[in-house]
N, C-alpha and C. Protein backbone atom coordinates (compact mmCIF):
# COMPACT_ATOMS: atom_id res chain seq x y z
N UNK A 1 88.23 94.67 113.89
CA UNK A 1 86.85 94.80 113.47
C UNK A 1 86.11 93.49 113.72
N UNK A 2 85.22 93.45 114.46
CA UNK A 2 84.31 92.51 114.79
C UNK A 2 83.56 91.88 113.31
N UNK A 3 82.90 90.72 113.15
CA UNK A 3 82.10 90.58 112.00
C UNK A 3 80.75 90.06 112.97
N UNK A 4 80.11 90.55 112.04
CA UNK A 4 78.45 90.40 112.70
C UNK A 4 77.70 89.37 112.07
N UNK A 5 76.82 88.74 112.67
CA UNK A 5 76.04 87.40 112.17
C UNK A 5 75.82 87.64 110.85
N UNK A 6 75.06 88.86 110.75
CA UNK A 6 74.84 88.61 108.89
C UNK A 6 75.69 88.73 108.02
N UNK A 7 77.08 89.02 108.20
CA UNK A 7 78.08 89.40 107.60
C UNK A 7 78.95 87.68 107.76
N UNK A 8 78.55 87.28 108.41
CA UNK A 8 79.09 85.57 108.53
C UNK A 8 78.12 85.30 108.20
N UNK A 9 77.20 85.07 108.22
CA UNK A 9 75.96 84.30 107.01
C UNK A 9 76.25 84.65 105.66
N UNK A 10 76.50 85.84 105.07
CA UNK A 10 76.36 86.27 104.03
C UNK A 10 78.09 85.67 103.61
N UNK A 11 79.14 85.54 104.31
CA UNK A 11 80.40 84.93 103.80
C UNK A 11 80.38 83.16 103.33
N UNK A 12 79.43 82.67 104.57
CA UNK A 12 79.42 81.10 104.45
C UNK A 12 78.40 80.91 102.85
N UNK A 13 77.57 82.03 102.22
CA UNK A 13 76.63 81.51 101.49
C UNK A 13 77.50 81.61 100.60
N UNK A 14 78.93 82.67 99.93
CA UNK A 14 79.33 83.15 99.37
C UNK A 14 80.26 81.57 99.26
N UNK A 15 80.79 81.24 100.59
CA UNK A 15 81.76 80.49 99.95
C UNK A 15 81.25 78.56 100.01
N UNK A 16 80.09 78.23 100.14
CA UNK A 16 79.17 77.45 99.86
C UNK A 16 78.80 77.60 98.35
N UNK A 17 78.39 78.83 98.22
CA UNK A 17 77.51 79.06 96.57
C UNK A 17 75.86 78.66 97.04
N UNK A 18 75.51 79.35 98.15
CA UNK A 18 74.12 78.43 98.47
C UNK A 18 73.73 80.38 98.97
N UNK A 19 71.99 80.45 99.03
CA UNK A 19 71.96 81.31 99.17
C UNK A 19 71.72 81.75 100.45
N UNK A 20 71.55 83.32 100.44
CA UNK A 20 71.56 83.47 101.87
C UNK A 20 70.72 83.04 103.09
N UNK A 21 69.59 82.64 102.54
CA UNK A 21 68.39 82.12 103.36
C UNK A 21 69.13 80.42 104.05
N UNK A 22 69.80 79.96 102.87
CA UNK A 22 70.48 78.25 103.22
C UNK A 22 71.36 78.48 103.95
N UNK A 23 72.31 79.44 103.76
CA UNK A 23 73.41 80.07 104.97
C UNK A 23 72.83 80.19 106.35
N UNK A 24 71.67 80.93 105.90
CA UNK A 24 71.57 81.48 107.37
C UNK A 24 71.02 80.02 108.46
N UNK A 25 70.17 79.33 107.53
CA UNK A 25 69.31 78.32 108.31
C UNK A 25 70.85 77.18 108.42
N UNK A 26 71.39 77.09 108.22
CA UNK A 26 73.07 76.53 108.43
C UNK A 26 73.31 77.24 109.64
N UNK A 27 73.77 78.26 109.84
CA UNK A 27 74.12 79.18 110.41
C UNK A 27 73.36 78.94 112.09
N UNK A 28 72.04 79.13 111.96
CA UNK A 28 71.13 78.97 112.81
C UNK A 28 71.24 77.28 113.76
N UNK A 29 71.38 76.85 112.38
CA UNK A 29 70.78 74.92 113.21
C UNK A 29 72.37 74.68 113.85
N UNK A 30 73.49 75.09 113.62
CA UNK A 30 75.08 75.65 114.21
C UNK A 30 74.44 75.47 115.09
N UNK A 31 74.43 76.86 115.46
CA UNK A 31 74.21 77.59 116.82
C UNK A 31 73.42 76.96 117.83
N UNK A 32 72.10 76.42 117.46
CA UNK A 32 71.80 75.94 118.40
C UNK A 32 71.87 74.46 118.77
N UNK A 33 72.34 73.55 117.68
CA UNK A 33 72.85 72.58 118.50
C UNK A 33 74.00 72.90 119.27
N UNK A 34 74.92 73.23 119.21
CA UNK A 34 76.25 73.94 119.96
C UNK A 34 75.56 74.31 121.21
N UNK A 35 74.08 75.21 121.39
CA UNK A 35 73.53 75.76 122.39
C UNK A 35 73.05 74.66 123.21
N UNK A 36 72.61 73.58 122.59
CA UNK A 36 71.56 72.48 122.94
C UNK A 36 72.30 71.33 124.06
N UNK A 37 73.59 71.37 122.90
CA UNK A 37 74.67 70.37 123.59
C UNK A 37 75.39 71.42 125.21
N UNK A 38 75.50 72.25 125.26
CA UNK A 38 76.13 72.99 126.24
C UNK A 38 74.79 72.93 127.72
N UNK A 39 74.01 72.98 127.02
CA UNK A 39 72.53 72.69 127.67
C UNK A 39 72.49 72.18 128.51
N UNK A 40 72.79 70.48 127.96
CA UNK A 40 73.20 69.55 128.31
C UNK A 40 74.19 68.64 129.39
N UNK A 41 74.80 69.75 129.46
CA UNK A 41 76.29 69.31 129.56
C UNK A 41 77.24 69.39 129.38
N UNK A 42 77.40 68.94 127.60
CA UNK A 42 77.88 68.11 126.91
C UNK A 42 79.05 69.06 126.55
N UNK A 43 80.03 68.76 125.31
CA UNK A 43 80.71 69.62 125.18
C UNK A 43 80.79 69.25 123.43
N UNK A 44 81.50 70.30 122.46
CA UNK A 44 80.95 70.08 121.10
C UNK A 44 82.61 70.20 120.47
N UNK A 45 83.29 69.07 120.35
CA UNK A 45 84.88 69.32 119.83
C UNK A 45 84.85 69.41 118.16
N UNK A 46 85.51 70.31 117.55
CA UNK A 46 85.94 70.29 116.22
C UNK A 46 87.17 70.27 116.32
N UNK A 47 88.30 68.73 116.21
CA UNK A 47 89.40 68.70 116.22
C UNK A 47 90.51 69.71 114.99
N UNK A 48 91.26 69.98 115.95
CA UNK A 48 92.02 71.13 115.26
C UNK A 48 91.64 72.48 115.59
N UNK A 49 90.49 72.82 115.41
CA UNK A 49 89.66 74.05 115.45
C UNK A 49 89.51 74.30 117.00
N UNK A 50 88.74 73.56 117.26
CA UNK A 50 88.42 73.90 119.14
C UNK A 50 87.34 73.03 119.72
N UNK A 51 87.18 73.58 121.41
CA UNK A 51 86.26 72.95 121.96
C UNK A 51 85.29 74.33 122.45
N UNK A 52 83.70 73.70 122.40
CA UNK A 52 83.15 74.56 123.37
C UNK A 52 82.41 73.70 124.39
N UNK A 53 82.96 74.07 125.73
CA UNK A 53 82.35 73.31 126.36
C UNK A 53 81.82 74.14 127.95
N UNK A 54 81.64 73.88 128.96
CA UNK A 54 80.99 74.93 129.50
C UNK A 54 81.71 74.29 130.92
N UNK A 55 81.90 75.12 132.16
CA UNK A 55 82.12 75.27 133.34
C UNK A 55 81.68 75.94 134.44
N UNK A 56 82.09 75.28 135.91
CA UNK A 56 81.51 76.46 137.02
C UNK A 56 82.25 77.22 137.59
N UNK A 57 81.56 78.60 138.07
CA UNK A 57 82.34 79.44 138.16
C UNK A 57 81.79 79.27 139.48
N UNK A 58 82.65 79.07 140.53
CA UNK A 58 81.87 79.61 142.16
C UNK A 58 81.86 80.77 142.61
N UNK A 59 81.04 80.90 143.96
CA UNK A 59 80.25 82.17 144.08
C UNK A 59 81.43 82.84 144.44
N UNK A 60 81.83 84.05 144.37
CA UNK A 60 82.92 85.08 144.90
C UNK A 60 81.93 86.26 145.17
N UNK A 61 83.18 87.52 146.03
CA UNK A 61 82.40 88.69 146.52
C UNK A 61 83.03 89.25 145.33
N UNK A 62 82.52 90.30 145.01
CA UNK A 62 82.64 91.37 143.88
C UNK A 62 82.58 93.04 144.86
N UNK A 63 82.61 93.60 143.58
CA UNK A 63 82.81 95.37 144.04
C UNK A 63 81.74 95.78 143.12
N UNK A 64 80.42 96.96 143.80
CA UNK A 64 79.72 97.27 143.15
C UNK A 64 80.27 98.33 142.25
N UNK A 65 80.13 98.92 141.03
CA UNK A 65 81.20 99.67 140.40
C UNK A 65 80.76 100.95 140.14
N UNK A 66 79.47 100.98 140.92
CA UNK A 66 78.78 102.12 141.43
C UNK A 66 79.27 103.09 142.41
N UNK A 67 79.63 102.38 143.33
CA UNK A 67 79.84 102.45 144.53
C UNK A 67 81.06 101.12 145.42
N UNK A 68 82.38 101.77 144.72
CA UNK A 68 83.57 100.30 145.13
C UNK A 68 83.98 99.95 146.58
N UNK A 69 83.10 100.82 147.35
CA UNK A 69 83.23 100.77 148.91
C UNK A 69 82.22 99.60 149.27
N UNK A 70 81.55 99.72 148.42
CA UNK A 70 80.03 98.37 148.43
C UNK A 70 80.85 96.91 148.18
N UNK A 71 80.46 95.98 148.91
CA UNK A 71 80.98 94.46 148.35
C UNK A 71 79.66 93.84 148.37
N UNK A 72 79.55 93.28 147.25
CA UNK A 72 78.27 92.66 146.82
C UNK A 72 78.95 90.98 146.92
N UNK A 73 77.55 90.08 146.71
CA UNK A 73 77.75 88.50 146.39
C UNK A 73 77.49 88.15 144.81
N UNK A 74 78.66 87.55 143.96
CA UNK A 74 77.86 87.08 143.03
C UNK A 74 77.95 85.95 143.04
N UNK A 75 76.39 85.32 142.68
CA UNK A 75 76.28 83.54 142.77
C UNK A 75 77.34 83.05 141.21
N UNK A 76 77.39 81.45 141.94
CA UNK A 76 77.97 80.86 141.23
C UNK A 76 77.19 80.16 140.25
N UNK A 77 77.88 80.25 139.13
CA UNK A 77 77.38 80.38 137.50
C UNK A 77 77.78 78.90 137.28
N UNK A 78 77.37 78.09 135.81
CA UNK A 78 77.98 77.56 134.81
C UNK A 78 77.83 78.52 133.64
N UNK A 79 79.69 78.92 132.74
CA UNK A 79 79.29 79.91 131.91
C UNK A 79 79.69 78.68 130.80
N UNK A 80 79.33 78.97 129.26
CA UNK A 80 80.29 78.53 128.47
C UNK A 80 81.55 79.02 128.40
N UNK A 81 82.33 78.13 127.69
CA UNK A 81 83.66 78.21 126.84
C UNK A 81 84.07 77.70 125.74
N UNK A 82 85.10 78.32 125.19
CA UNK A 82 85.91 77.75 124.04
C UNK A 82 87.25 77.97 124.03
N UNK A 83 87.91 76.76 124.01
CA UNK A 83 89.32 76.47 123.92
C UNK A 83 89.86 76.28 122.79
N UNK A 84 90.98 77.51 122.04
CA UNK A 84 91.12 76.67 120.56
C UNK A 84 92.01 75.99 120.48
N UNK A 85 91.77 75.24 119.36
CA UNK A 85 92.96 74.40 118.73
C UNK A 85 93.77 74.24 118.27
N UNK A 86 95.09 73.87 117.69
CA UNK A 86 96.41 73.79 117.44
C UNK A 86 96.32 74.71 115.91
N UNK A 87 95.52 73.79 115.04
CA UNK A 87 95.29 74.53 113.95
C UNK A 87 94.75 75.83 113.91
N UNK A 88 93.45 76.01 114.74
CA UNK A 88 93.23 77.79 114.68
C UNK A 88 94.00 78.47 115.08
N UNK A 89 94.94 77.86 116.08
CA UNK A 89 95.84 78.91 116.78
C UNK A 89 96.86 79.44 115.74
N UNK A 90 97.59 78.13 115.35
CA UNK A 90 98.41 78.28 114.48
C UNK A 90 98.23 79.14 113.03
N UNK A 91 96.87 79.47 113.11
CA UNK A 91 96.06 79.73 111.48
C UNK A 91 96.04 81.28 112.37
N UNK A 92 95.99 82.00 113.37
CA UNK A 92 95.76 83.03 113.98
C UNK A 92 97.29 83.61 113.86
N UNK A 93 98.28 83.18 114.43
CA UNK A 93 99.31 83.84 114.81
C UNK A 93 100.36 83.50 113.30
């Protein structure tokens, strides 16, 4: 089961004790520095937890999935990423 933004806003206010409006604007100013720094460049480490940091993907041919007899071009991207860390991993499995 996936959890959805307001359902992680509404957990962080819960386990803060702050309300949901302070969660969410938490929640929010997160996100987009994380967005801001990737922007950038840059990359945003929380040791233990993970990295998000971003890379390029070069251009390759693809298959239209319309039509898989079709070979299309797709340009080359920078996408983000996140690599986790010893502790999340370990906190996962």
């Amino acid at each position: 089961m996936a959890v959805t933004k307001q359902e992680f806003i509404e957990a962080v206010a819960a386990k803060t004790g702050s309300s949901k409006r302070d969660a969410a604007e938490a929640v929010e100013a997160f996100l987009s520095t994380v967005e801001d720094a990737l922007k950038a460049g840059d990359s945003v480490t929380f040791t233990g937890f993970g990295k998000f940091h971003t890379t390029h993907r070069a251009a390759r041919m693809g298959v239209n999935p319309r039509n898989p007899s079709e070979k299309v071009q797709i340009r080359a991207a920078t996408v983000p990423k996140f690599s986790a860390g010893s502790v999340l991993k370990k906190a996962v499995n």
